[in-house]
C-alpha atoms as a PDB file:
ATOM      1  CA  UNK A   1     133.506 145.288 128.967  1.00  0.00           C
ATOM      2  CA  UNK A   2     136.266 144.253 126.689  1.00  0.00           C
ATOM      3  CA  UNK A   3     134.884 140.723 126.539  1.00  0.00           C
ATOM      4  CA  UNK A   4     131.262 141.765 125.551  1.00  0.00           C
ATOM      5  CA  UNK A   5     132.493 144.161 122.793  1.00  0.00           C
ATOM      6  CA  UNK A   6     134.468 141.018 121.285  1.00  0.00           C
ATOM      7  CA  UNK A   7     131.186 139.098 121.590  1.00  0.00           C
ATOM      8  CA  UNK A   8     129.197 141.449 119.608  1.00  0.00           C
ATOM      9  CA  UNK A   9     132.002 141.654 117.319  1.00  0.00           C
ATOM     10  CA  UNK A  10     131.632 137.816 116.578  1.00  0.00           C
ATOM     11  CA  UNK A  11     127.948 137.756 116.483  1.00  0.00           C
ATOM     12  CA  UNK A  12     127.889 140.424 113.791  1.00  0.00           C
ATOM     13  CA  UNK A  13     130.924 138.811 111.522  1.00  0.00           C
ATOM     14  CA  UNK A  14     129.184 135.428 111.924  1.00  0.00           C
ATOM     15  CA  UNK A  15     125.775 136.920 110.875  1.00  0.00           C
ATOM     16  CA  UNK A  16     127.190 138.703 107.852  1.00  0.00           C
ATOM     17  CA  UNK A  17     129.317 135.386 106.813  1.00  0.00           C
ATOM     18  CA  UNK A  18     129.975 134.801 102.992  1.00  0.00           C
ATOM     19  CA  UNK A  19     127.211 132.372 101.851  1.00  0.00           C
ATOM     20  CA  UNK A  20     129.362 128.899 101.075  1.00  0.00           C
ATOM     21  CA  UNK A  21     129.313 125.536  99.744  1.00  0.00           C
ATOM     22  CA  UNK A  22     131.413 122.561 100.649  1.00  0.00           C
ATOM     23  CA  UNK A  23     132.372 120.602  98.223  1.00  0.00           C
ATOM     24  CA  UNK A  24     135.073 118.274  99.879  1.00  0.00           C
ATOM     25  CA  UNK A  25     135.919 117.885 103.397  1.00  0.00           C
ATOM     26  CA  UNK A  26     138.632 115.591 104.609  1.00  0.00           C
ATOM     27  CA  UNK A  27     137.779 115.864 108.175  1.00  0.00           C
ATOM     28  CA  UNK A  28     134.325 113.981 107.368  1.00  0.00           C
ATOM     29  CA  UNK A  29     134.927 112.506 104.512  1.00  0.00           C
ATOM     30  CA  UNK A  30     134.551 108.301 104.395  1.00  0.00           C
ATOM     31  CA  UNK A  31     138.108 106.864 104.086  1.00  0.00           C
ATOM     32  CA  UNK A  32     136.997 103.434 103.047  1.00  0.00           C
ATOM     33  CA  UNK A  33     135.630 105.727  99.430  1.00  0.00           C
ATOM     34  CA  UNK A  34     139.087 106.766  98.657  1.00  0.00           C
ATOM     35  CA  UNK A  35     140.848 105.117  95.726  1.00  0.00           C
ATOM     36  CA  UNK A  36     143.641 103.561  95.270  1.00  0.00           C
ATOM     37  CA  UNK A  37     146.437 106.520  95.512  1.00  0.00           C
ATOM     38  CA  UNK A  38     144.387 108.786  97.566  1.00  0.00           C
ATOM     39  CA  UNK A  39     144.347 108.584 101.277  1.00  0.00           C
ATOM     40  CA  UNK A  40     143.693 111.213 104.412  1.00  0.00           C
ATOM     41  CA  UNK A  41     146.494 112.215 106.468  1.00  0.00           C
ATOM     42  CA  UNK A  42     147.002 114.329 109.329  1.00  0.00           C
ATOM     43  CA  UNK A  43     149.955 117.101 108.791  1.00  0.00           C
ATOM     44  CA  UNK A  44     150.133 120.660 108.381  1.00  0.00           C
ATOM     45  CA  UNK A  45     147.977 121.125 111.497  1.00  0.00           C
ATOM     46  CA  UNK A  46     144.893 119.498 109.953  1.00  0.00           C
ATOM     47  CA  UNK A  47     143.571 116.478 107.899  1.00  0.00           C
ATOM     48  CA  UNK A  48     144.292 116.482 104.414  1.00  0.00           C
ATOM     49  CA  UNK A  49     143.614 114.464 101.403  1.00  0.00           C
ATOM     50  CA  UNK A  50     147.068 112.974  99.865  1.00  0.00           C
ATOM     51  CA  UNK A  51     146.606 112.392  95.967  1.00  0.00           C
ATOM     52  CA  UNK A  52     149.733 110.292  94.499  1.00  0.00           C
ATOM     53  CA  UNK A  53     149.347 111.822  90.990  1.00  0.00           C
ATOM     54  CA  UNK A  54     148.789 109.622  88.191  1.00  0.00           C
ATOM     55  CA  UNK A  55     148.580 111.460  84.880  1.00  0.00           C
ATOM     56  CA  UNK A  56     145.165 112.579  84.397  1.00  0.00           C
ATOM     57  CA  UNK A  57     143.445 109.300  86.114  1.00  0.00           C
ATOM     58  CA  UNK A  58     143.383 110.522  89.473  1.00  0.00           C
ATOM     59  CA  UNK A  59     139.951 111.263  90.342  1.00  0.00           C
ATOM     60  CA  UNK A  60     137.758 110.975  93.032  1.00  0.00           C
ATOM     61  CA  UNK A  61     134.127 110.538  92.636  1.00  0.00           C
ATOM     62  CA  UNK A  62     131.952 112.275  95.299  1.00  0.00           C
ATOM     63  CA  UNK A  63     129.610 110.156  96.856  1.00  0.00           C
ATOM     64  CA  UNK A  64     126.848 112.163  96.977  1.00  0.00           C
ATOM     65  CA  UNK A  65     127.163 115.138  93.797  1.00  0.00           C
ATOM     66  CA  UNK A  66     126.802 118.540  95.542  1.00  0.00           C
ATOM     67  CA  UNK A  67     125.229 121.223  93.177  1.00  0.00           C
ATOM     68  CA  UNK A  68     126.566 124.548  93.494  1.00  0.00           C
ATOM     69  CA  UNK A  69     123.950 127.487  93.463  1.00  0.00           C
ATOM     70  CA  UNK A  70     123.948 130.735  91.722  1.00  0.00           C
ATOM     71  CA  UNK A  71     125.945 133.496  92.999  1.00  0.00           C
ATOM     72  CA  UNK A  72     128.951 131.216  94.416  1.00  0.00           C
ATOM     73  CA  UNK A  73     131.305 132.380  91.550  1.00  0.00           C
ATOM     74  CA  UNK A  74     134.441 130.523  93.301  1.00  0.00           C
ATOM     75  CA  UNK A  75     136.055 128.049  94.723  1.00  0.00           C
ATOM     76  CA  UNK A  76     138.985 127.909  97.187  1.00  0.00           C
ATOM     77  CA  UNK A  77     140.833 125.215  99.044  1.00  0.00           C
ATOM     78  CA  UNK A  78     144.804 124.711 100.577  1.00  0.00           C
ATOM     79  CA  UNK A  79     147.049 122.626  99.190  1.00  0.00           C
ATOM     80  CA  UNK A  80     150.571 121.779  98.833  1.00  0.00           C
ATOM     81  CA  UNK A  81     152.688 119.680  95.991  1.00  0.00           C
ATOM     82  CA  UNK A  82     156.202 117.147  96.728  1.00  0.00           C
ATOM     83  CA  UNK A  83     157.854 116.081  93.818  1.00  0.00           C
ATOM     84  CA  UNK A  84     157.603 112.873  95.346  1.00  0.00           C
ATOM     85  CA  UNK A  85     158.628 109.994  92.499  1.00  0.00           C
ATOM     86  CA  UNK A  86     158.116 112.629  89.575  1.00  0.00           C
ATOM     87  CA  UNK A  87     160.518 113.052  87.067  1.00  0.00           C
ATOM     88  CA  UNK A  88     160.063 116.818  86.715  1.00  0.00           C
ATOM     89  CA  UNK A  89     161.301 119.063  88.796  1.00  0.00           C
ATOM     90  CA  UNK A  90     158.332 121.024  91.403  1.00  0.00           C
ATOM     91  CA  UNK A  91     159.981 124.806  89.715  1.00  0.00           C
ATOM     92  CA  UNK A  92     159.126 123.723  86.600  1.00  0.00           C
ATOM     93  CA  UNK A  93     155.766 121.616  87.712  1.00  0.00           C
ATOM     94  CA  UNK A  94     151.686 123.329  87.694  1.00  0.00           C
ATOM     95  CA  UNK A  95     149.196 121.356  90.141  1.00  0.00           C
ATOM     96  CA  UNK A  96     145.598 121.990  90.194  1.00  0.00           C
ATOM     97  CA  UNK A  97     141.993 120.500  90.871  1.00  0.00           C
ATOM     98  CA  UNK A  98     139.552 120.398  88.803  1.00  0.00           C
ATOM     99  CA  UNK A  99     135.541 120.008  89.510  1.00  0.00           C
ATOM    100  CA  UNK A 100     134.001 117.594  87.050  1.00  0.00           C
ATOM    101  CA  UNK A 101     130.305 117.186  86.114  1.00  0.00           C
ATOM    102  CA  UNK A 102     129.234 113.361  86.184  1.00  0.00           C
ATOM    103  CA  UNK A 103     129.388 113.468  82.027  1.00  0.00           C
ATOM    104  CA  UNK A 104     133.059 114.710  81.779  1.00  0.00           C
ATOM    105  CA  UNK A 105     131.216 117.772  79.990  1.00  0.00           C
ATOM    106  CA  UNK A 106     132.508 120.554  82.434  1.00  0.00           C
ATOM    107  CA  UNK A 107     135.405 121.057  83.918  1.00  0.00           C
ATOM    108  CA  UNK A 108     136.238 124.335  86.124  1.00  0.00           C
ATOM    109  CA  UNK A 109     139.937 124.243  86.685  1.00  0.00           C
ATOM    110  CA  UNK A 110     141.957 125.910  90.004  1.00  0.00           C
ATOM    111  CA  UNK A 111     145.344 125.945  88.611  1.00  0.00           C
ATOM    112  CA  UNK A 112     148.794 127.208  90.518  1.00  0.00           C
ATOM    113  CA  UNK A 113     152.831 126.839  90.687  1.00  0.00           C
ATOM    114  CA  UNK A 114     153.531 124.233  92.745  1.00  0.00           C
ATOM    115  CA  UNK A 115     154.235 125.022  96.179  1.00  0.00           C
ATOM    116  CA  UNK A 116     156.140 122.814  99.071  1.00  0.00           C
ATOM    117  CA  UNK A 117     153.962 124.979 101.152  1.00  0.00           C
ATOM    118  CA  UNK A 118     150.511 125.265 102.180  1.00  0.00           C
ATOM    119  CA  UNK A 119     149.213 128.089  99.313  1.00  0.00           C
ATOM    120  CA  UNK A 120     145.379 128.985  98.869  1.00  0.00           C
ATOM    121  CA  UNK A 121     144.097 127.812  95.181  1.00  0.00           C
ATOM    122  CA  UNK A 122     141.504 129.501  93.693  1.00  0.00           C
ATOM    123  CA  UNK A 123     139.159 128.793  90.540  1.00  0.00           C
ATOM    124  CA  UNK A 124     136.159 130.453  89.264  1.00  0.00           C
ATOM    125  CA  UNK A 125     132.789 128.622  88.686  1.00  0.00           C
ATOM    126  CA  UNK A 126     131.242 130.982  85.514  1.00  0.00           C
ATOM    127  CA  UNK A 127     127.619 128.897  85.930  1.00  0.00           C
ATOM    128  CA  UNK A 128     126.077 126.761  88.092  1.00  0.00           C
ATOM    129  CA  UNK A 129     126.626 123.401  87.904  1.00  0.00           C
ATOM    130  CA  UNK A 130     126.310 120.171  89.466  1.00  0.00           C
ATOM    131  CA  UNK A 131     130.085 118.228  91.107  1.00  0.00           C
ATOM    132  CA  UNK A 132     130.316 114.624  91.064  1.00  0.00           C
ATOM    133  CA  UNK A 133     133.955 113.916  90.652  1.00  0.00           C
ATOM    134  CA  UNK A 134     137.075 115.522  91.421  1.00  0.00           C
ATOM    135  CA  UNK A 135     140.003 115.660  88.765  1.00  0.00           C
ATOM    136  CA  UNK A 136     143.388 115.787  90.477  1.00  0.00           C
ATOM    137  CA  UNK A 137     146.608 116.813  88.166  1.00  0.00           C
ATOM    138  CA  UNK A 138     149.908 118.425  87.797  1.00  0.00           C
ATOM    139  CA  UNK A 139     151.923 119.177  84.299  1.00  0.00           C
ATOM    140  CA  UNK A 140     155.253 120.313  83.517  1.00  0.00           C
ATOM    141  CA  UNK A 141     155.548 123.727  81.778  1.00  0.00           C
ATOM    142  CA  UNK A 142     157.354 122.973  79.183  1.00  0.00           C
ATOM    143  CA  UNK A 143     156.507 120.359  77.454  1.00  0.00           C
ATOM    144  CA  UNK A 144     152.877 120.228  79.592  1.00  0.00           C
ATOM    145  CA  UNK A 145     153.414 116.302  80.149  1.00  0.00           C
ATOM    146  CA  UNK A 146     150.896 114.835  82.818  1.00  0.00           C
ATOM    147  CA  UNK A 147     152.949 114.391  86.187  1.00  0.00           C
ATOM    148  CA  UNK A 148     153.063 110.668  87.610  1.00  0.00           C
ATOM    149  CA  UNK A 149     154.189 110.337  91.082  1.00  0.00           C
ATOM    150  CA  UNK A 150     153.985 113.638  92.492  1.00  0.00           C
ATOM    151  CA  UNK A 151     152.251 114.011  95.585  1.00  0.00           C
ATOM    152  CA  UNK A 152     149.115 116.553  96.043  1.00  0.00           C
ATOM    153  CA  UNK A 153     148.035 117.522  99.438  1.00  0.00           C
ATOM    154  CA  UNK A 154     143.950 118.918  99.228  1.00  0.00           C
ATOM    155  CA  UNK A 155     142.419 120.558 102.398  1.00  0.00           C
ATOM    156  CA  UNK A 156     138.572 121.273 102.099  1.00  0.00           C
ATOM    157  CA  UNK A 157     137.078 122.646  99.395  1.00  0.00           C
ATOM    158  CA  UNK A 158     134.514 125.621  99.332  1.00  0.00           C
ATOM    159  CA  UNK A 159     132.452 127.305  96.680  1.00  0.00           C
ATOM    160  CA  UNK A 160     131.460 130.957  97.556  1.00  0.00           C
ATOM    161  CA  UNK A 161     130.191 133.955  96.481  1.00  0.00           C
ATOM    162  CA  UNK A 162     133.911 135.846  97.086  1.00  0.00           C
ATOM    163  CA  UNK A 163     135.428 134.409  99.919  1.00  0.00           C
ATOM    164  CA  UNK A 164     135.981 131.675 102.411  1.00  0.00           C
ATOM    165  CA  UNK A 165     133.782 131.210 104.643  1.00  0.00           C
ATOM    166  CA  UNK A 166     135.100 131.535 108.591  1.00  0.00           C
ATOM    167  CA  UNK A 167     135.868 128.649 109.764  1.00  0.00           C
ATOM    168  CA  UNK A 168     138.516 129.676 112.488  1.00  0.00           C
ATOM    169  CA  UNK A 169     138.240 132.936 113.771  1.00  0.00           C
ATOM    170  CA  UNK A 170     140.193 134.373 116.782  1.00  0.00           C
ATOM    171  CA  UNK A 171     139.308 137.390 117.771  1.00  0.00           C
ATOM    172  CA  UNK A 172     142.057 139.295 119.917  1.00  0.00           C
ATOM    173  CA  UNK A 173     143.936 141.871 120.786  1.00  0.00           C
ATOM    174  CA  UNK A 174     147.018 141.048 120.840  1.00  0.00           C
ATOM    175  CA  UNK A 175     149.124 140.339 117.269  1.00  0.00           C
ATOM    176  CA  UNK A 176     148.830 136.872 116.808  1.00  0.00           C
ATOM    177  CA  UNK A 177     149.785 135.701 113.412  1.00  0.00           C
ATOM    178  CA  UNK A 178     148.270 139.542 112.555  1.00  0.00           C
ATOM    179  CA  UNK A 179     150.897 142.145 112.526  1.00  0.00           C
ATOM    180  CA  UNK A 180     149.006 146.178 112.094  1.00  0.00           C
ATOM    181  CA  UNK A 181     150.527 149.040 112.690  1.00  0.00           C
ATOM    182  CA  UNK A 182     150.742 151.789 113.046  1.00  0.00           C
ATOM    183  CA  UNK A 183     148.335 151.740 116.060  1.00  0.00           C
ATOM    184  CA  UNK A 184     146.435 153.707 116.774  1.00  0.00           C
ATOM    185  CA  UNK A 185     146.730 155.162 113.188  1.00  0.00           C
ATOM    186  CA  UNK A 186     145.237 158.164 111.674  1.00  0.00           C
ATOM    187  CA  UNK A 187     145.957 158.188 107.722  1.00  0.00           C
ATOM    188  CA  UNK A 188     147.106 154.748 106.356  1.00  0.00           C
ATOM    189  CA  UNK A 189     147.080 151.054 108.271  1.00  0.00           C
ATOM    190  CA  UNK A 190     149.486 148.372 107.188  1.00  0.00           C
ATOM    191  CA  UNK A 191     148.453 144.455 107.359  1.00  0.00           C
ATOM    192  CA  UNK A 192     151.146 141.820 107.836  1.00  0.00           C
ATOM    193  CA  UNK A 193     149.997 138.415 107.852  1.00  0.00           C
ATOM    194  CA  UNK A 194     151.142 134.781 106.441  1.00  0.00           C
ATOM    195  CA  UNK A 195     149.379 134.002 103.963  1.00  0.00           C
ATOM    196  CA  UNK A 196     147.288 136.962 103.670  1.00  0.00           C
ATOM    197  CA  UNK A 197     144.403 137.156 101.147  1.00  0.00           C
ATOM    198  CA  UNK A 198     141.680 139.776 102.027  1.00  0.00           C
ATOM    199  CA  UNK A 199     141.222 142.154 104.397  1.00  0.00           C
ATOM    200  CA  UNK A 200     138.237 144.128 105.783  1.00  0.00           C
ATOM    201  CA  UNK A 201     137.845 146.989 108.295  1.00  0.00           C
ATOM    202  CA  UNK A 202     134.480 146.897 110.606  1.00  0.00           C
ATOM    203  CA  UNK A 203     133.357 149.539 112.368  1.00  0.00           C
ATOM    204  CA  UNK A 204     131.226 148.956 116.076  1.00  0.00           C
ATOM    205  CA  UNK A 205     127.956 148.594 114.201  1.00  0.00           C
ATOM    206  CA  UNK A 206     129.396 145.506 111.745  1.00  0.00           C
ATOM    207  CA  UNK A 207     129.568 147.451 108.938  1.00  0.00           C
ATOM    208  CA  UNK A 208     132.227 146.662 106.896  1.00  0.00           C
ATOM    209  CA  UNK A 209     133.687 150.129 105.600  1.00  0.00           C
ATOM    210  CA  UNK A 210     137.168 149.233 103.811  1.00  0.00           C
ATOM    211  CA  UNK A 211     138.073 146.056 102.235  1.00  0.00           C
ATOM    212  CA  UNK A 212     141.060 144.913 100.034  1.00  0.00           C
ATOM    213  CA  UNK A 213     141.815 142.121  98.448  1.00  0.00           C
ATOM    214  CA  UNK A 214     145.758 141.375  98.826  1.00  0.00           C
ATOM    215  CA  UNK A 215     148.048 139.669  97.053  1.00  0.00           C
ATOM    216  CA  UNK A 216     150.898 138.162  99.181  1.00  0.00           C
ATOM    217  CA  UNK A 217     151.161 138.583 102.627  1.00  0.00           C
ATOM    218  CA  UNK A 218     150.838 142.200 103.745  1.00  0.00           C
ATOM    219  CA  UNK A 219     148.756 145.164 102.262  1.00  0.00           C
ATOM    220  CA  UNK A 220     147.588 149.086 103.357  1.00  0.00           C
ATOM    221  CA  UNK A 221     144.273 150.511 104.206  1.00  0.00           C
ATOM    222  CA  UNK A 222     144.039 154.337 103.494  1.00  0.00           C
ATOM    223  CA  UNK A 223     142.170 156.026 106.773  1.00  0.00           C
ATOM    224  CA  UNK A 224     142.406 158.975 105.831  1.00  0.00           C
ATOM    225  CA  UNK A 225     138.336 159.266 105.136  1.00  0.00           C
ATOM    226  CA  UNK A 226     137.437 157.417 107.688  1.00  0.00           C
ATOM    227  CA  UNK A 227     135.948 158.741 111.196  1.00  0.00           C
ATOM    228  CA  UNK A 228     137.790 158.651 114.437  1.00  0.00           C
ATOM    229  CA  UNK A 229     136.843 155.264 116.891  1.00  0.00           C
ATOM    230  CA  UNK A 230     137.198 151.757 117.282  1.00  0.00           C
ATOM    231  CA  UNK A 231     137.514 149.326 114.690  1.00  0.00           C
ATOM    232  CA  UNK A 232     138.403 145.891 113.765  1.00  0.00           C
ATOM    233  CA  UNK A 233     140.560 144.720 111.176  1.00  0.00           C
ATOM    234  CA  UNK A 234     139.374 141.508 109.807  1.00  0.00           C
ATOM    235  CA  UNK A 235     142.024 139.342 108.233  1.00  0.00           C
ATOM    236  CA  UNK A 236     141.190 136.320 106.069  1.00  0.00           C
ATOM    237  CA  UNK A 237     144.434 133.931 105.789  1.00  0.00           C
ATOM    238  CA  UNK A 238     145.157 130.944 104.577  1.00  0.00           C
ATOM    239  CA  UNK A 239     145.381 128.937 107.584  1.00  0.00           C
ATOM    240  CA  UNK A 240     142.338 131.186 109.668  1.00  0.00           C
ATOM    241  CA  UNK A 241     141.071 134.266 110.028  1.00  0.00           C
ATOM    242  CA  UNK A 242     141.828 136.579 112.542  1.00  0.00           C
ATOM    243  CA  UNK A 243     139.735 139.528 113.870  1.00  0.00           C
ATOM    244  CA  UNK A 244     142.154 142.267 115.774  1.00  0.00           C
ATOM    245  CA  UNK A 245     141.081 145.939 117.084  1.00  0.00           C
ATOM    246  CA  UNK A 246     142.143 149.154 116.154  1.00  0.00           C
ATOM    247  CA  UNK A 247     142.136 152.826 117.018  1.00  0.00           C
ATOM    248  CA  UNK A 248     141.688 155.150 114.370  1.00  0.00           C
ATOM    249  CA  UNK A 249     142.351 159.046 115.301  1.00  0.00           C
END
């Protein structure tokens, strides 16, 4: 029974998926196109493109330009920075990615503090547009100098209309990478999870009655409104995104 309540429970989350674009995808993307600077490598528990920065030259043309509809407003990838050969210090360094039309007339930016770990960036795309080249970068905040030899790690890039798209999902019972409690619960749930971004509680029909965007890695619910049953608490990490069930009294 339990097995055939998590299967309709993945049917409906897969059905009701946010609409998504890829942009860049290291697991299929052709090595032999990379530049000089830019290779694929396998670490963090997946494939990832490795950008030794280079001022503002490092770019990477797409070989085919993928055009990015109406109604995906962002874009979202993981990545990670080393100060590799730089002479700035990573505290004091921004990385970011930029997507670039093929006339250099556009430019939608994801921008963040430079992390030694795996962080989700996250940039907004105001208009539609077509990508042909990818604009890799970091800059020091004080003086904002272009970074040379820093190192950039980029997993795949998506364009959607508000989040990532499942790529992972494990659905489960048991706590995973998810901590909730209290559970069963009957006025407030709290989230725990690394690298926690959004959360959304489902109810048996796949309706998706709470959600919350989080920032950092743990967040509340208030239940207080909601009606006794089964749920499932849909968390959407960095890494994955884990589906876990509930009891709410």
């Amino acid at each position: 029974m339990k097995k055939i309540i998590f299967t309709l429970f993945a049917f409906f989350m897969f059905m009701g998926a946010t609409k998504a674009t890829v942009i860049f995808d290291p697991e299929s993307f052709d090595v032999s196109a990379l530049p000089a600077g830019m290779s694929i490598v396998d670490t963090a528990g997946g494939l990832y493109l490795r950008v030794s920065l280079n001022g503002w030259n490092s770019m990477l043309t797409l070989p085919v330009p993928v055009e990015i509809p109406e109604g995906e407003i962002k874009f979202y990838f993981n990545s990670c920075y080393q100060k590799g050969d730089a002479t700035f210090a990573s505290n004091i360094t921004n990385s970011f990615v930029q997507l670039v039309t093929s006339d250099y007339s556009v430019k939608y930016p994801a921008i963040s503090a430079s992390s030694a770990k795996f962080i989700q960036y996250s940039g907004n795309i105001p208009l539609p547009l077509t990508i042909s080249i990818l604009q890799f970068a970091g800059q020091e905040t004080q003086g904002w100098t272009a970074v040379v030899g820093g190192i950039l790690y980029v997993g795949k890039i998506v364009a959607a209309e508000t989040v990532p798209p499942v790529l992972n999902v494990n659905i489960t019972d048991q706590k995973s990478n998810l901590d909730i409690f209290p559970n069963p619960a009957t006025k407030e749930l709290f989230i725990q999870a690394q690298g926690l971004f959004a959360v959304e509680l489902i109810n048996l029909t796949g309706k998706v009655v709470l959600k919350s965007a989080v920032s950092g890695s743990n967040t509340s619910l208030n239940i207080s409104n909601i009606l006794p049953g089964i749920y499932m608490v849909k968390s959407y990490c960095i890494e994955n995104t884990t589906v876990q069930k509930v009891i709410i009294k």
